[in-house]
N, C-alpha and C. Protein backbone atom coordinates (compact mmCIF):
# COMPACT_ATOMS: atom_id res chain seq x y z
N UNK A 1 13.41 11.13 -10.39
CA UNK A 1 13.49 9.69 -10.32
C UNK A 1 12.33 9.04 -11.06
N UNK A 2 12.72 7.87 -11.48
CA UNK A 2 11.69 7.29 -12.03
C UNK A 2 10.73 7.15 -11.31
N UNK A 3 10.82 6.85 -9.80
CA UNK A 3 9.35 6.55 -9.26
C UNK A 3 8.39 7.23 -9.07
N UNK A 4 8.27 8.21 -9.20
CA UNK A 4 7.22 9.55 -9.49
C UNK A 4 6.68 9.39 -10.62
N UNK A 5 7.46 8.91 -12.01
CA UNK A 5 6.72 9.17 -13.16
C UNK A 5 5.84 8.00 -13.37
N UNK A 6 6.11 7.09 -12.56
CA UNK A 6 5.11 5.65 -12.43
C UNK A 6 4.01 5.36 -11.71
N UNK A 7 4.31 6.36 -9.88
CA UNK A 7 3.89 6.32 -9.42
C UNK A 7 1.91 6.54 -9.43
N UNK A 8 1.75 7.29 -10.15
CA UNK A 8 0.24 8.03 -10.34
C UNK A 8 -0.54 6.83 -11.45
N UNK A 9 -0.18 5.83 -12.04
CA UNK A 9 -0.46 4.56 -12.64
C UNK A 9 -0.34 3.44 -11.95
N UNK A 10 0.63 3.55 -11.15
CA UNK A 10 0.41 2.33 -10.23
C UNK A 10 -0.76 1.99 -8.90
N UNK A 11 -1.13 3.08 -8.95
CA UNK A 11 -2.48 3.18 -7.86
C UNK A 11 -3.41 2.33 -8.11
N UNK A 12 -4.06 2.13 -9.20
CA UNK A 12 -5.09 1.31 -9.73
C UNK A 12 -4.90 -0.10 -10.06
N UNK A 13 -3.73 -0.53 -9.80
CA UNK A 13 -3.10 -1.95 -10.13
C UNK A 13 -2.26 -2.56 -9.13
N UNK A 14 -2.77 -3.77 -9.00
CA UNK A 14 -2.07 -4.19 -7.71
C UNK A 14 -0.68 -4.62 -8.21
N UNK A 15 0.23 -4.01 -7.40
CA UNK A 15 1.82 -3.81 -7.53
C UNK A 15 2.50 -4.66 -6.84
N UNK A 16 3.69 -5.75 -7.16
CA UNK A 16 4.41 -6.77 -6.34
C UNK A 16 5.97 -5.65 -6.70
N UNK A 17 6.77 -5.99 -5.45
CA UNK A 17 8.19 -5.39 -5.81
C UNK A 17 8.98 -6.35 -5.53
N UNK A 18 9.84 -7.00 -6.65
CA UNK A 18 10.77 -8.18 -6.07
C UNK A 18 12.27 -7.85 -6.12
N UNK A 19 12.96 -7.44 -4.94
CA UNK A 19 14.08 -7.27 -4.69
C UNK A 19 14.96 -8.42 -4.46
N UNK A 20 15.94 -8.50 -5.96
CA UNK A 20 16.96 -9.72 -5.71
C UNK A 20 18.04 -9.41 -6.79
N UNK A 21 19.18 -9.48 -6.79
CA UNK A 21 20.13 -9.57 -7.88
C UNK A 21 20.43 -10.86 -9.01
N UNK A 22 19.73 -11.60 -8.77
CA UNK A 22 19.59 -12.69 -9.62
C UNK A 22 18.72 -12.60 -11.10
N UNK A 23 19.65 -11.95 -12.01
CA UNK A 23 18.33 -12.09 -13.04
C UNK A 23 17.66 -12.73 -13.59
N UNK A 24 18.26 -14.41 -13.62
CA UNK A 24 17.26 -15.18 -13.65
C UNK A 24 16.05 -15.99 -12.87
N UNK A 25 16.29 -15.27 -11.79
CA UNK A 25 15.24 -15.41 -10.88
C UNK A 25 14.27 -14.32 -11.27
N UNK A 26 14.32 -12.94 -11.46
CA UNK A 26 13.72 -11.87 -11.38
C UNK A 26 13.14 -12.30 -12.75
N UNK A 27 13.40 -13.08 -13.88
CA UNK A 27 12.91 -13.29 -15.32
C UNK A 27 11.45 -14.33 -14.87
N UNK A 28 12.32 -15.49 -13.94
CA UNK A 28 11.19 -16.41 -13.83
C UNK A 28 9.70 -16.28 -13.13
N UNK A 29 10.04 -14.85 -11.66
CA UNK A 29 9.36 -14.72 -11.30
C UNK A 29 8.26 -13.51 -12.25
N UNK A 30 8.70 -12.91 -13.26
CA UNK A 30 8.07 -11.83 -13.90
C UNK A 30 7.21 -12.63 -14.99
N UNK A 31 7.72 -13.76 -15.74
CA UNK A 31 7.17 -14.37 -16.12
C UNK A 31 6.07 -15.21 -15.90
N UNK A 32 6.46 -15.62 -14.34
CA UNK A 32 5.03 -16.21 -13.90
C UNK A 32 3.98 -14.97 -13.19
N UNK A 33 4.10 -14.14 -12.57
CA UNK A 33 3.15 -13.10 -12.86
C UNK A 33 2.77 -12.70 -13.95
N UNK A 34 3.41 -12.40 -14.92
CA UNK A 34 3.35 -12.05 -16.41
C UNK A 34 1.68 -13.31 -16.71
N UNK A 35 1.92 -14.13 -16.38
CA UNK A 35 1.17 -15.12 -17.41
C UNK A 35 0.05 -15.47 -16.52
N UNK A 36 -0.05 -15.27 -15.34
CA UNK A 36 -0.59 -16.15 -14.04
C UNK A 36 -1.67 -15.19 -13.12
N UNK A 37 -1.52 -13.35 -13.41
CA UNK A 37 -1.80 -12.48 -12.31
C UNK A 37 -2.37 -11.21 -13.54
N UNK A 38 -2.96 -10.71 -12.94
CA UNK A 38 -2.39 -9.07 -13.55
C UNK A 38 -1.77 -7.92 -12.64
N UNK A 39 -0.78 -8.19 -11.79
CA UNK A 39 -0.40 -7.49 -11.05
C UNK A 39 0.81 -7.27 -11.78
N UNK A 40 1.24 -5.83 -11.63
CA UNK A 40 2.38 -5.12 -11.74
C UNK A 40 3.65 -5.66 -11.37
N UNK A 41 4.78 -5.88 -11.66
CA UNK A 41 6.24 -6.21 -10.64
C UNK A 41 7.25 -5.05 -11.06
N UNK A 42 7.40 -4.64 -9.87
CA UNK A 42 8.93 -3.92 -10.31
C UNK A 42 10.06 -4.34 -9.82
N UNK A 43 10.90 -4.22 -10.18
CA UNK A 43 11.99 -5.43 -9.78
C UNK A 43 13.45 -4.14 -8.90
N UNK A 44 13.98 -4.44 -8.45
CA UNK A 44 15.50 -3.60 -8.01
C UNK A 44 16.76 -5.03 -7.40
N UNK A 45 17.81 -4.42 -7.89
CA UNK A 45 18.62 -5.48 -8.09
C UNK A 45 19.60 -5.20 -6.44
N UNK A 46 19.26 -4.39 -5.64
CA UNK A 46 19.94 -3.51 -4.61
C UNK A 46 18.61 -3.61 -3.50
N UNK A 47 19.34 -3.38 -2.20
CA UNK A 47 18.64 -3.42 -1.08
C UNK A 47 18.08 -2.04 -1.10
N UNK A 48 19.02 -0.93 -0.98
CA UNK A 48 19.05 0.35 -0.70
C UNK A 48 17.89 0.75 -1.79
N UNK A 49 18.38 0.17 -2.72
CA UNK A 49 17.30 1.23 -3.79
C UNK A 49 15.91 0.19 -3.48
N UNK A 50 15.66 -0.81 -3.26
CA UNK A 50 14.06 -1.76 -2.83
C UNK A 50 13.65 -0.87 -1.63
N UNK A 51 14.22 -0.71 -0.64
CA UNK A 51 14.19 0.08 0.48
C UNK A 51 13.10 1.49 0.03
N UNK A 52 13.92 2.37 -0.98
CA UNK A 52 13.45 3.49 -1.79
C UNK A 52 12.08 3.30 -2.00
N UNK A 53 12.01 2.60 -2.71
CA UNK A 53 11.25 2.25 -3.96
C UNK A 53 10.03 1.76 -3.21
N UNK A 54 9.90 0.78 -2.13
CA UNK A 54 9.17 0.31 -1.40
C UNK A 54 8.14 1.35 0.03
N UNK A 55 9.45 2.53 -0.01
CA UNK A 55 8.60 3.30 0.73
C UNK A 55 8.12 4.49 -0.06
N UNK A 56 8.52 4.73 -1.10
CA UNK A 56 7.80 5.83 -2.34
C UNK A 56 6.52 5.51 -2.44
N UNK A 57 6.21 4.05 -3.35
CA UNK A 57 5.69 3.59 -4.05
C UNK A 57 4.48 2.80 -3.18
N UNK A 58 5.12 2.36 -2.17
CA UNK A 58 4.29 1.26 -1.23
C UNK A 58 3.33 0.44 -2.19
N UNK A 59 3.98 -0.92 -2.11
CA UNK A 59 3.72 -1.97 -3.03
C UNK A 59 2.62 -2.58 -2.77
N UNK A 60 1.92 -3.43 -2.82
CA UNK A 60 1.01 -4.10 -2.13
C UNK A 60 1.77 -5.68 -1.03
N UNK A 61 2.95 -5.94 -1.93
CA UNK A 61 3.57 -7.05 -1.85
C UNK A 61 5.12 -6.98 -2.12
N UNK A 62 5.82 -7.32 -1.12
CA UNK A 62 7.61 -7.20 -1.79
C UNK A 62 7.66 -9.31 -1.25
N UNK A 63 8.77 -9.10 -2.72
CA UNK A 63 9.74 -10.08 -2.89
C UNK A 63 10.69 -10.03 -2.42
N UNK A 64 11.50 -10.40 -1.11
CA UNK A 64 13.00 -9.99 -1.28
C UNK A 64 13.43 -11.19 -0.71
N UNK A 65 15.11 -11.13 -1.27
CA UNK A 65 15.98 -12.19 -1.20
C UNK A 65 17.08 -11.80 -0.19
N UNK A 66 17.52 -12.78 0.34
CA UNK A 66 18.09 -12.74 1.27
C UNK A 66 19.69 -12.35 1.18
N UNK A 67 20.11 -12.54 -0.11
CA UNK A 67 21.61 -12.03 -0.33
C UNK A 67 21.83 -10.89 -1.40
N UNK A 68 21.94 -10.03 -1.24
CA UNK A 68 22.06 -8.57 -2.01
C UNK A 68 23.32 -7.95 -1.91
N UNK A 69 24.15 -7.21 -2.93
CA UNK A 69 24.74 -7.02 -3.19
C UNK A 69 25.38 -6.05 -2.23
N UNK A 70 24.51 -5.05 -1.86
CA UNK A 70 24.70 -3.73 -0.74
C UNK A 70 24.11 -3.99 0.54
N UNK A 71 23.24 -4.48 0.65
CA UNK A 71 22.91 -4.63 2.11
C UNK A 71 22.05 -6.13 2.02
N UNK A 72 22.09 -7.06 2.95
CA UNK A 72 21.28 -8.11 3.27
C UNK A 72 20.06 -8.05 2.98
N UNK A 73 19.22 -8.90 3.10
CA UNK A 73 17.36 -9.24 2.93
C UNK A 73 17.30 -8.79 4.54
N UNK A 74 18.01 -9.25 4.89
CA UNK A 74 17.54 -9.23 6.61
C UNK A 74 17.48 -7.89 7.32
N UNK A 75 18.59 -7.17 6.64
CA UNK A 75 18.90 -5.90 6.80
C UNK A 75 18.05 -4.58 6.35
N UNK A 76 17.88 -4.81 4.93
CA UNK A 76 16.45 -4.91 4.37
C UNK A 76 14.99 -5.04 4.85
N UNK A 77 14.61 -6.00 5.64
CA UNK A 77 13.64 -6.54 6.25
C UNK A 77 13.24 -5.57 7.55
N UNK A 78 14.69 -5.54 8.24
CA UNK A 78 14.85 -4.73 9.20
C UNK A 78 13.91 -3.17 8.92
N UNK A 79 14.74 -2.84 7.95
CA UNK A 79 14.27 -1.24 7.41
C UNK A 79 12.88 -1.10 7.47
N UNK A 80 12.47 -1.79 6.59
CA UNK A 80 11.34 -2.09 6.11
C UNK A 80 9.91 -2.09 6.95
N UNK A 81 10.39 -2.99 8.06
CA UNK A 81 9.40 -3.14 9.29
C UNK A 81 9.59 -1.91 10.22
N UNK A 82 10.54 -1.02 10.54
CA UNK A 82 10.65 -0.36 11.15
C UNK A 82 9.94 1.22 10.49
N UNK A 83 9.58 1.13 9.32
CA UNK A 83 9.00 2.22 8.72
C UNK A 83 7.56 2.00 9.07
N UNK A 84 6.43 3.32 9.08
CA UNK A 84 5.22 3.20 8.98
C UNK A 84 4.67 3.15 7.53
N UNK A 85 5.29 3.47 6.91
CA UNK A 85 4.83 3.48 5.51
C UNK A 85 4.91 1.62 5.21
N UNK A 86 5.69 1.10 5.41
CA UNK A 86 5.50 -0.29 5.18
C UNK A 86 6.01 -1.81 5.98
N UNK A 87 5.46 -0.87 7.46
CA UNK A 87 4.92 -2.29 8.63
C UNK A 87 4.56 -3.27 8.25
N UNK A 88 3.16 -3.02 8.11
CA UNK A 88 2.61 -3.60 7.52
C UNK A 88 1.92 -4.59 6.14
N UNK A 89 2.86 -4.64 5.39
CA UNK A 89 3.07 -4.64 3.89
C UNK A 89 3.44 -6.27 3.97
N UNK A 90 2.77 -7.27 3.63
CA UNK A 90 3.73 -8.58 3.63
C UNK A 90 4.72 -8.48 2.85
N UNK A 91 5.84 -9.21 3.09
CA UNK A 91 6.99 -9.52 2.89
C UNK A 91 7.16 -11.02 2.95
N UNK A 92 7.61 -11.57 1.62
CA UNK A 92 7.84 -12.92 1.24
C UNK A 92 9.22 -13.36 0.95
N UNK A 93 10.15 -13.83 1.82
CA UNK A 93 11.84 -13.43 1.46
C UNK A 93 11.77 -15.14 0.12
N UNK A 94 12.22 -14.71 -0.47
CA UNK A 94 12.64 -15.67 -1.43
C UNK A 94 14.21 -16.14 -1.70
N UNK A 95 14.24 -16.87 -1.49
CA UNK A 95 16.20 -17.15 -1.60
C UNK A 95 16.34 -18.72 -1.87
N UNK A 96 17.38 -18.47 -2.32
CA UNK A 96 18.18 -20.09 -1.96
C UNK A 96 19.28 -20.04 -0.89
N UNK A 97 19.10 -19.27 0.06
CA UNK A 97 19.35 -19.76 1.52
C UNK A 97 18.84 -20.55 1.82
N UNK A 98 19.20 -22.13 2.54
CA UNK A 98 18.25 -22.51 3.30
C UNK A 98 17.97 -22.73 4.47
N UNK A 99 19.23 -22.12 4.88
CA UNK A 99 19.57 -23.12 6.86
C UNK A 99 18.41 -22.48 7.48
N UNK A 100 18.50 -23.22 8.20
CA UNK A 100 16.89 -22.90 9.34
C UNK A 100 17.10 -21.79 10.09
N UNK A 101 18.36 -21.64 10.16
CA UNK A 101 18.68 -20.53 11.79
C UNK A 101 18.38 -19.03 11.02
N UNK A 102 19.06 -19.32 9.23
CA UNK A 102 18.60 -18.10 8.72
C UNK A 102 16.91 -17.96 8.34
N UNK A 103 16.50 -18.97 8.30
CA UNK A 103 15.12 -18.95 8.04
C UNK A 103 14.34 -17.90 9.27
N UNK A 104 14.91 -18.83 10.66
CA UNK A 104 13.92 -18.53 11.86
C UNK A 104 14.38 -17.32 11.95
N UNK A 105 15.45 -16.58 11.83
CA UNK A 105 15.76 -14.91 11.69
C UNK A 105 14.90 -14.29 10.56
N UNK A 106 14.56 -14.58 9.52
CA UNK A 106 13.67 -13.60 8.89
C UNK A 106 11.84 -13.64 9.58
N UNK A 107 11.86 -14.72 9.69
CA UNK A 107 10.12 -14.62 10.33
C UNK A 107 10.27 -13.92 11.52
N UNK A 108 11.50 -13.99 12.43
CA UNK A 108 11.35 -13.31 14.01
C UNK A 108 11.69 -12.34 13.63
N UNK A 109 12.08 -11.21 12.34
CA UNK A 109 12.45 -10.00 12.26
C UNK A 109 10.67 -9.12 11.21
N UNK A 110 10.33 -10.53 11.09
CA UNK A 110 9.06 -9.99 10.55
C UNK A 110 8.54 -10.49 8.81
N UNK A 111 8.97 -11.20 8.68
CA UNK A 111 8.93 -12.14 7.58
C UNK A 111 7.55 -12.79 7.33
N UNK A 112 6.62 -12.71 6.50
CA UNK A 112 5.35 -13.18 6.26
C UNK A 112 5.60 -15.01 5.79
N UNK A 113 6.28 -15.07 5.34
CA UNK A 113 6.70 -16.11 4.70
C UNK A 113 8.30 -16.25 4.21
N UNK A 114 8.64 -17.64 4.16
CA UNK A 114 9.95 -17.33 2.99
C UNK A 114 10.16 -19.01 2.38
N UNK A 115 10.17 -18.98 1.47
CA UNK A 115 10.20 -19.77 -0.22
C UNK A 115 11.90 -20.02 0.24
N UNK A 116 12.29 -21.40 -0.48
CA UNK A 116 13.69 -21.68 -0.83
C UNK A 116 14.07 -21.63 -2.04
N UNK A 117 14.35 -20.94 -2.89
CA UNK A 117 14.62 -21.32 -3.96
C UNK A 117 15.69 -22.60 -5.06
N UNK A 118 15.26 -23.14 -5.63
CA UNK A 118 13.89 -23.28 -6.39
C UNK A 118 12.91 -23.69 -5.73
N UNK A 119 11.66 -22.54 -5.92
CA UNK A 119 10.34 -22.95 -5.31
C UNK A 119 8.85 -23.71 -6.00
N UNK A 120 8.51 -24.63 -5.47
CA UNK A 120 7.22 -25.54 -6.40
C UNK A 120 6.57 -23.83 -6.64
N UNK A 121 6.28 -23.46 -7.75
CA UNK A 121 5.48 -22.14 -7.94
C UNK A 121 4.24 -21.91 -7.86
N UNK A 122 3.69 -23.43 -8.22
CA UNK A 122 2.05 -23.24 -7.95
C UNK A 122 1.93 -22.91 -6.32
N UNK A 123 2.44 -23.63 -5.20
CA UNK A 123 2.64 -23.24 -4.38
C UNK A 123 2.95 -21.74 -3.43
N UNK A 124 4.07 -21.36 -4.49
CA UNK A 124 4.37 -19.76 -4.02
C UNK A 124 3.04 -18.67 -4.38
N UNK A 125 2.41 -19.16 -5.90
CA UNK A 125 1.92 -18.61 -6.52
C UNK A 125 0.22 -18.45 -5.83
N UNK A 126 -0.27 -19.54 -4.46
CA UNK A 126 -0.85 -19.65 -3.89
C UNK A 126 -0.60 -18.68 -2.71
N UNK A 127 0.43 -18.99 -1.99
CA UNK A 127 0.89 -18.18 -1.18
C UNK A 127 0.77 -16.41 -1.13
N UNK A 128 1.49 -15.84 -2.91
CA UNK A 128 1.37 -14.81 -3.45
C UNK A 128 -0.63 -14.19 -3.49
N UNK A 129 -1.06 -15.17 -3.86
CA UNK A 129 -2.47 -14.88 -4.15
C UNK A 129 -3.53 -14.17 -2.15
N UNK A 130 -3.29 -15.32 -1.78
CA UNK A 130 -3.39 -15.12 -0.27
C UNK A 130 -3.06 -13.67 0.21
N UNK A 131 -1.80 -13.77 0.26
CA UNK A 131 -1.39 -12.37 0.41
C UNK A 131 -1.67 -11.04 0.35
N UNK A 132 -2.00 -11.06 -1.06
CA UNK A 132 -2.77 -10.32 -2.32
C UNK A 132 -4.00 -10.09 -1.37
N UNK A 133 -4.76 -11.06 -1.52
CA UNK A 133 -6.58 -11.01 -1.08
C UNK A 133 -6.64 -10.42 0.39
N UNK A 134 -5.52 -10.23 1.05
CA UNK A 134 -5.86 -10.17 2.45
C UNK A 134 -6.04 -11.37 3.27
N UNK A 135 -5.95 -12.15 3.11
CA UNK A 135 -6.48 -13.51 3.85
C UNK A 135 -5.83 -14.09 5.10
N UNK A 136 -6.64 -13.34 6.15
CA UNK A 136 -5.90 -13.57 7.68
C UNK A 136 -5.71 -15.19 7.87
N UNK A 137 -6.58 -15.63 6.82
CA UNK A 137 -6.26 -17.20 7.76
C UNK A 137 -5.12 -17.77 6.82
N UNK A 138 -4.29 -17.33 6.21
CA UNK A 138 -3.02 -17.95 5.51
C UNK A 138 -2.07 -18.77 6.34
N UNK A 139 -1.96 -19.62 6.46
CA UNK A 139 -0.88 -20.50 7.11
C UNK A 139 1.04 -20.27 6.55
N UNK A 140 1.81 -19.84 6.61
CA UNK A 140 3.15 -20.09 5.81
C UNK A 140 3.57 -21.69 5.23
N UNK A 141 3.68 -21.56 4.18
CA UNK A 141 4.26 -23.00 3.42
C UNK A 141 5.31 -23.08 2.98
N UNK A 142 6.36 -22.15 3.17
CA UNK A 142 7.25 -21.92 2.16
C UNK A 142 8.35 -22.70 3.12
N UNK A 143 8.58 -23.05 4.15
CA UNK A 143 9.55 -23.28 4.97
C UNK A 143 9.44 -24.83 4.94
């Protein structure tokens, strides 16, 4: 698999993984890391394979969206928190979902944050940074 042959380079660089099937979301958000960060993104267009990839690799930071092709964000989310490899790992759901009831289900399943898409980016991009640094006193803004 590819994630082995990446894996031993990605250690030294702080790594974001943004799981969503939208490629023009996955363009905009690579682009604004691209220009804004020097952190890594790897992108997966599938729950199952972010799932993978997220517990191989253990990211510093996942992106995920709430509607996926094979399995949910939520479902996803689920996995995710229930692993030791990445409990602990923030998780920023990004979507253009917006109803509240789905909102208040990703933070009560373990959700660090979650963005509506389209999101003000300087904003997310604040949020993202926080994250990044460790910074216990982060408030969520994205809601």
């Amino acid at each position: 698999m590819f994630f082995q042959d990446i894996s031993s380079e990605l250690s030294f660089v702080p790594t974001v993984l943004y799981v969503d099937d939208n490629v023009q979301s996955i363009d905009i958000i690579s682009r604004l890391l691209h220009t804004k960060t020097d952190w890594r993104l790897i992108t997966s267009t599938l729950g199952v394979e972010g799932i993978e990839i997220a517990t191989t690799l253990r990211p510093d930071l996942i992106l995920l969206d709430v509607r996926l092709p094979d399995i949910n964000g939520l479902g996803v989310l689920h996995e995710l928190r229930a692993d030791v490899r990445t409990t602990d790992t923030p998780i920023i759901m990004l979507s253009a979902e917006a109803h509240q009831n789905k909102i208040d289900e990703c933070f009560a399943a373990g959700a660090n944050d979650y963005f509506v898409k389209p999101c003000d980016l300087h904003q997310f991009l604040t949020a993202l940074r926080a994250f990044m640094s460790g910074d216990v006193y982060w408030t969520p803004v994205g809601v």
